[in-house]
Protein backbone atom coordinates (compact mmCIF):
# COMPACT_ATOMS: atom_id res chain seq x y z
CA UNK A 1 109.21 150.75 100.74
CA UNK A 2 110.83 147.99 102.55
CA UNK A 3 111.29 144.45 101.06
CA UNK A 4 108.60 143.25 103.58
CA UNK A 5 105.83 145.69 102.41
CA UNK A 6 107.08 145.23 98.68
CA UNK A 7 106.35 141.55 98.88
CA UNK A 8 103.20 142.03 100.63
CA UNK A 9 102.28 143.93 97.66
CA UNK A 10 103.11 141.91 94.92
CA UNK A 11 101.38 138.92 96.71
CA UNK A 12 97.96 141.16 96.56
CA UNK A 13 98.27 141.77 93.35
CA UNK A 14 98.98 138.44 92.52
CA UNK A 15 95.78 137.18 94.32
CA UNK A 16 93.85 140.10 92.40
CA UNK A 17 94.97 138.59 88.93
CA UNK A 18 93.85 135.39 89.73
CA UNK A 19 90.29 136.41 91.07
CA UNK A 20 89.97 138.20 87.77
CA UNK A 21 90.71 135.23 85.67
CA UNK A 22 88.70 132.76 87.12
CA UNK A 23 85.71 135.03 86.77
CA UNK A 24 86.28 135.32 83.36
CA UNK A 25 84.76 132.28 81.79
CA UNK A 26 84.87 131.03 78.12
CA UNK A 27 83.29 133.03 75.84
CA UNK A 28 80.06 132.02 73.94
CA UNK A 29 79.21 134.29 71.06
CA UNK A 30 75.87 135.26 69.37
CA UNK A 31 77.24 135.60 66.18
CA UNK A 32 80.09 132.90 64.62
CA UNK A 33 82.38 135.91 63.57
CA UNK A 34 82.78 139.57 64.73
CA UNK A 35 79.74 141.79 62.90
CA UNK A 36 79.65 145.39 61.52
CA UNK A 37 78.11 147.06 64.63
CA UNK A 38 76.98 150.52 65.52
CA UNK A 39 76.90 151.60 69.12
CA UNK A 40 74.79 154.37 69.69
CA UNK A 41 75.03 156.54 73.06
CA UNK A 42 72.18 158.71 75.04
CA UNK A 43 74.02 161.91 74.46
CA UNK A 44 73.85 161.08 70.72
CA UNK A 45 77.48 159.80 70.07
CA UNK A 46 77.41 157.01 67.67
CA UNK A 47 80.54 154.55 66.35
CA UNK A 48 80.53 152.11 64.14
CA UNK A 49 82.98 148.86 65.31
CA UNK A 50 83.16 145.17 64.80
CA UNK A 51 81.25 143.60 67.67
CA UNK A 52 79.57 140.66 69.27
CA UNK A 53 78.05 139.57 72.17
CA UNK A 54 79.24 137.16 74.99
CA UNK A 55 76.39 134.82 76.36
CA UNK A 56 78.91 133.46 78.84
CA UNK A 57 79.50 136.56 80.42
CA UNK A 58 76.77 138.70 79.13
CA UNK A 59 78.88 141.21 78.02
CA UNK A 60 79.52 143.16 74.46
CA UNK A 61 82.41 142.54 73.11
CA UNK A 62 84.20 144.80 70.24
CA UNK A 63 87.71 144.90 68.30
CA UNK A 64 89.82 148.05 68.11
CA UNK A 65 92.36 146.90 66.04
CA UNK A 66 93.92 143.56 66.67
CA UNK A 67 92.75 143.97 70.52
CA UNK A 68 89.30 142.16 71.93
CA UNK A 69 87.91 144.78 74.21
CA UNK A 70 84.65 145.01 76.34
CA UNK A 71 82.28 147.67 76.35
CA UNK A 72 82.16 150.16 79.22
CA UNK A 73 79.97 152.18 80.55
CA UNK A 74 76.94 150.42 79.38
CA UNK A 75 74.62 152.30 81.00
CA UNK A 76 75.44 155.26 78.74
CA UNK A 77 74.47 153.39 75.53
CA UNK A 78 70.87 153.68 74.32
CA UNK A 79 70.76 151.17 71.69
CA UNK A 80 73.69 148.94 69.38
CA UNK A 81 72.47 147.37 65.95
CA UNK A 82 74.29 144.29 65.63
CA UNK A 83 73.76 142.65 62.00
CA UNK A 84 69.77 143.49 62.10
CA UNK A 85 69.66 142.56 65.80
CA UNK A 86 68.77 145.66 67.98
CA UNK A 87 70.42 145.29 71.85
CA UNK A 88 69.61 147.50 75.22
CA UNK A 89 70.84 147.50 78.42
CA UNK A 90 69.09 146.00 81.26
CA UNK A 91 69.02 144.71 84.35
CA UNK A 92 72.78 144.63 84.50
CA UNK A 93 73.51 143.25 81.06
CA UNK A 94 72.36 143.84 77.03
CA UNK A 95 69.30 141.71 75.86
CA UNK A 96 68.50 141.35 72.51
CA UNK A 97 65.38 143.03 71.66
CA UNK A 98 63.05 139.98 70.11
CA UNK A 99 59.93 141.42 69.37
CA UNK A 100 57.08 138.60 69.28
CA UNK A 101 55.07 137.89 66.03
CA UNK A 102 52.09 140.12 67.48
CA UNK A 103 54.20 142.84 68.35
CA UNK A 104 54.77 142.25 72.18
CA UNK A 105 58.14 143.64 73.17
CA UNK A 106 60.49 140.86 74.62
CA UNK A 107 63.78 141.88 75.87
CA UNK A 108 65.56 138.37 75.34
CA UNK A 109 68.88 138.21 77.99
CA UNK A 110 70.97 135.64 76.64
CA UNK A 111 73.01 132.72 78.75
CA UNK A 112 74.53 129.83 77.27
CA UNK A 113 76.37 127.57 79.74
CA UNK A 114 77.68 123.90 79.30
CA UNK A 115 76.69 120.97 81.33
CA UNK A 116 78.61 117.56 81.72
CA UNK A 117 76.67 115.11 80.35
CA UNK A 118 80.01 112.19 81.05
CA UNK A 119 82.64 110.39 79.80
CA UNK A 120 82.85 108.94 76.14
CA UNK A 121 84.61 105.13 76.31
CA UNK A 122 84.90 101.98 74.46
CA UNK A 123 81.50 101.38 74.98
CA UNK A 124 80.00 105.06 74.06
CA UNK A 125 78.95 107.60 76.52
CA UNK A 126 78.85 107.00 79.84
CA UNK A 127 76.01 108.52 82.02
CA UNK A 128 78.13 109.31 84.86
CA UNK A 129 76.43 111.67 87.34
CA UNK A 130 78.71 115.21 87.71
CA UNK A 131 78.22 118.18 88.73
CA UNK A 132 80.92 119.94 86.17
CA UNK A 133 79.46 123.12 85.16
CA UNK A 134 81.14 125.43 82.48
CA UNK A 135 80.74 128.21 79.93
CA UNK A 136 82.46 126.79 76.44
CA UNK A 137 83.95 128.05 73.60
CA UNK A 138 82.25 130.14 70.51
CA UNK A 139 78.74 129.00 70.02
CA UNK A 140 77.19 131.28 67.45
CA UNK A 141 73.41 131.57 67.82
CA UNK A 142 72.43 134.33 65.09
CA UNK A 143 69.16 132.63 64.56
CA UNK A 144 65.67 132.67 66.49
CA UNK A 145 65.02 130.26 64.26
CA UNK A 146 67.23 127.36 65.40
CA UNK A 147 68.14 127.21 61.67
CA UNK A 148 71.21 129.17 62.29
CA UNK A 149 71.50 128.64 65.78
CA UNK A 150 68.82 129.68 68.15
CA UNK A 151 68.35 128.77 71.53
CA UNK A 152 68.18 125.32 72.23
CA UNK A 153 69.30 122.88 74.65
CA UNK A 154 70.78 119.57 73.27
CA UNK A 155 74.06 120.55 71.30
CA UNK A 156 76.90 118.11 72.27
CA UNK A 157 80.57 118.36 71.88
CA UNK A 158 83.94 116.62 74.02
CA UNK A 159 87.15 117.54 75.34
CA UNK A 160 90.39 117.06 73.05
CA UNK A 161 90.83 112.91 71.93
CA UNK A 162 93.12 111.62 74.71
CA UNK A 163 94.34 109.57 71.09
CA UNK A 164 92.63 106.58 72.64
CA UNK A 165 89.34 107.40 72.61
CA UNK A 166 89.24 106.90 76.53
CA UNK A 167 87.30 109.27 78.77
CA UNK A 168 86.73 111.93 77.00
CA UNK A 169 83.53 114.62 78.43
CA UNK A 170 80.70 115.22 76.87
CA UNK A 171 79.24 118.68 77.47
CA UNK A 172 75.82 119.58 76.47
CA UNK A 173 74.78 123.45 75.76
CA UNK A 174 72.33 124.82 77.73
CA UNK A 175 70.80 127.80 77.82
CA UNK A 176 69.81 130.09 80.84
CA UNK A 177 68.40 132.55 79.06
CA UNK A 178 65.89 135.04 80.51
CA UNK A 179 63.09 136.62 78.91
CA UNK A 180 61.47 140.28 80.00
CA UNK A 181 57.86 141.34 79.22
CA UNK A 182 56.07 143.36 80.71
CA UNK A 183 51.83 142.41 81.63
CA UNK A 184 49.35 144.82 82.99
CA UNK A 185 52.21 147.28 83.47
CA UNK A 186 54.14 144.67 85.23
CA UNK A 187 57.57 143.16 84.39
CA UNK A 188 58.00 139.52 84.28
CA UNK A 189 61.16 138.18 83.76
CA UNK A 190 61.32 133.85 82.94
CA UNK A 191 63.52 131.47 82.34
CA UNK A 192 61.95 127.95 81.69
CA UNK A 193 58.33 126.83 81.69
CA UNK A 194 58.36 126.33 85.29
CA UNK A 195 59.18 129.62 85.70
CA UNK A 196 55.79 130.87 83.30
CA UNK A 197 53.72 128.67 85.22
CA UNK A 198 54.68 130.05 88.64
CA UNK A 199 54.59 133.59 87.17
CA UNK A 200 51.47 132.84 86.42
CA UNK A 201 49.56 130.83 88.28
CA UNK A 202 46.03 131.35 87.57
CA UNK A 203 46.08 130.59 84.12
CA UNK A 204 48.66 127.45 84.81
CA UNK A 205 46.19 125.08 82.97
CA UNK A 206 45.61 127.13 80.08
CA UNK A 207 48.96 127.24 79.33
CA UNK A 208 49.78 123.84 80.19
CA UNK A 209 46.92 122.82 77.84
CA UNK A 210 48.39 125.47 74.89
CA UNK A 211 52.13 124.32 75.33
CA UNK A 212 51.08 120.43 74.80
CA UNK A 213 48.72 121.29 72.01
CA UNK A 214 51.55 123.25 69.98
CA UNK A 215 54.17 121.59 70.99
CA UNK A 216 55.87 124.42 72.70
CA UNK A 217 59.09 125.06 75.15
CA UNK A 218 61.30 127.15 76.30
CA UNK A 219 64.34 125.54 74.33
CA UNK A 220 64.21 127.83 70.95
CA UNK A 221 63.46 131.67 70.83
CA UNK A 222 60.55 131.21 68.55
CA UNK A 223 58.70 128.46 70.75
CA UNK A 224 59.58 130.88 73.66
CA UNK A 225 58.00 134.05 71.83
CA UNK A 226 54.58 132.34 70.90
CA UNK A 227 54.26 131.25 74.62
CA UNK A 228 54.45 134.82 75.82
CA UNK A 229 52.10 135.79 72.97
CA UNK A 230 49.55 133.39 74.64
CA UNK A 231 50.25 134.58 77.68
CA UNK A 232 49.62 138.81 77.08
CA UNK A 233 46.31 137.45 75.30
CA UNK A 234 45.10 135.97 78.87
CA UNK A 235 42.91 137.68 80.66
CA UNK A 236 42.06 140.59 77.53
């Protein structure tokens, strides 16, 4: 290979590297800490490993050893127990299975990104309008509750103290979490009241009217569960 075509080379592989790491975004775990996990496969196959899941990247995450490694394959696996969390695969990524308080079946496909909210200074936080987007560091959300977690928007945090206390971001979680039921044998997938109302148009009101009166959103799993609840009774 000539020195020509050797540099060529190198310089592609480069570039590949780099693609690769700025698709991989900070990680935002489920759980604070790595949890006893078994993994268990459609041909039967079944491990046991230390695992959690990535809301950043929507992907499973396990330790072999002192190594952080992502689950392959994905499609293969039929169910993993996480801690007394049950997880599937599908459409593209694991949801956690969050059965509703009437039994509805919710397939709950977690995304937690963060959203610059501005600049801390001398004189507190400044609103100034951005449009920095990013995925931030662990985030554990064990909880439906919101006790331990939970989904919620509204969790703040900055950047490392500049050791003046000048400009500093704030970042506010936020989640984009999707939620898959399925309605007179049809599958719904929603993401934010908007999204309910324009899934379901005829019976907009109703749930407008039910949201206010219970003081519902989208913001924490359990608000989000008795929504959908409403929702399958509609119509019966």
């Amino acid at each position: 290979m000539t020195t020509e075509a050797m540099r060529k080379l190198l310089t592609a592989a480069l570039l590949a590297l780099c693609t690769l790491s700025a698709a991989q975004e900070k990680r935002v775990f489920f759980f604070a800490d790595f949890v006893n996990t078994l993994i268990q496969y459609k041909s039967g196959q079944k491990f046991r490993v230390k695992a959690n899941y990535d809301m950043a990247n929507r992907k499973m995450m396990y330790m072999q050893g002192e190594r952080l490694m992502e689950l392959t394959d994905a499609q293969l696996v039929d169910t993993i127990f996480t801690d007394g969390y049950a997880w599937v695969h599908h459409d593209g990524h694991f949801c956690q299975v969050a059965d509703s308080e009437d039994g509805h079946r919710v397939l709950l496909g977690w995304h937690v990104v963060s959203v610059h909210d501005g600049y801390v200074g001398a004189y507190g936080i400044s609103q100034t309008p951005s449009r920095k987007v990013q995925l931030g560091s662990d985030f554990g959300l064990g909880s439906l509750s919101g006790q331990a977690g939970g989904m919620y928007n509204g969790t703040y945090g900055t950047n490392a103290d500049d050791g003046n206390g000048r400009n500093l971001d704030v970042w506010r979680k936020k989640s984009c979490s999707t939620y898959y039921f399925v309605k007179n044998g049809r599958e719904y997938a929603v993401q934010s009241l908007k999204g309910v109302y324009k899934a379901f148009p005829e019976h907009k009101e109703e749930i407008k009217r039910y949201v206010k009166a219970h003081h519902l959103d989208m913001m924490t799993a359990v608000k989000a569960l008795r929504i959908i609840d409403y929702i399958m009774m509609l119509g019966e």
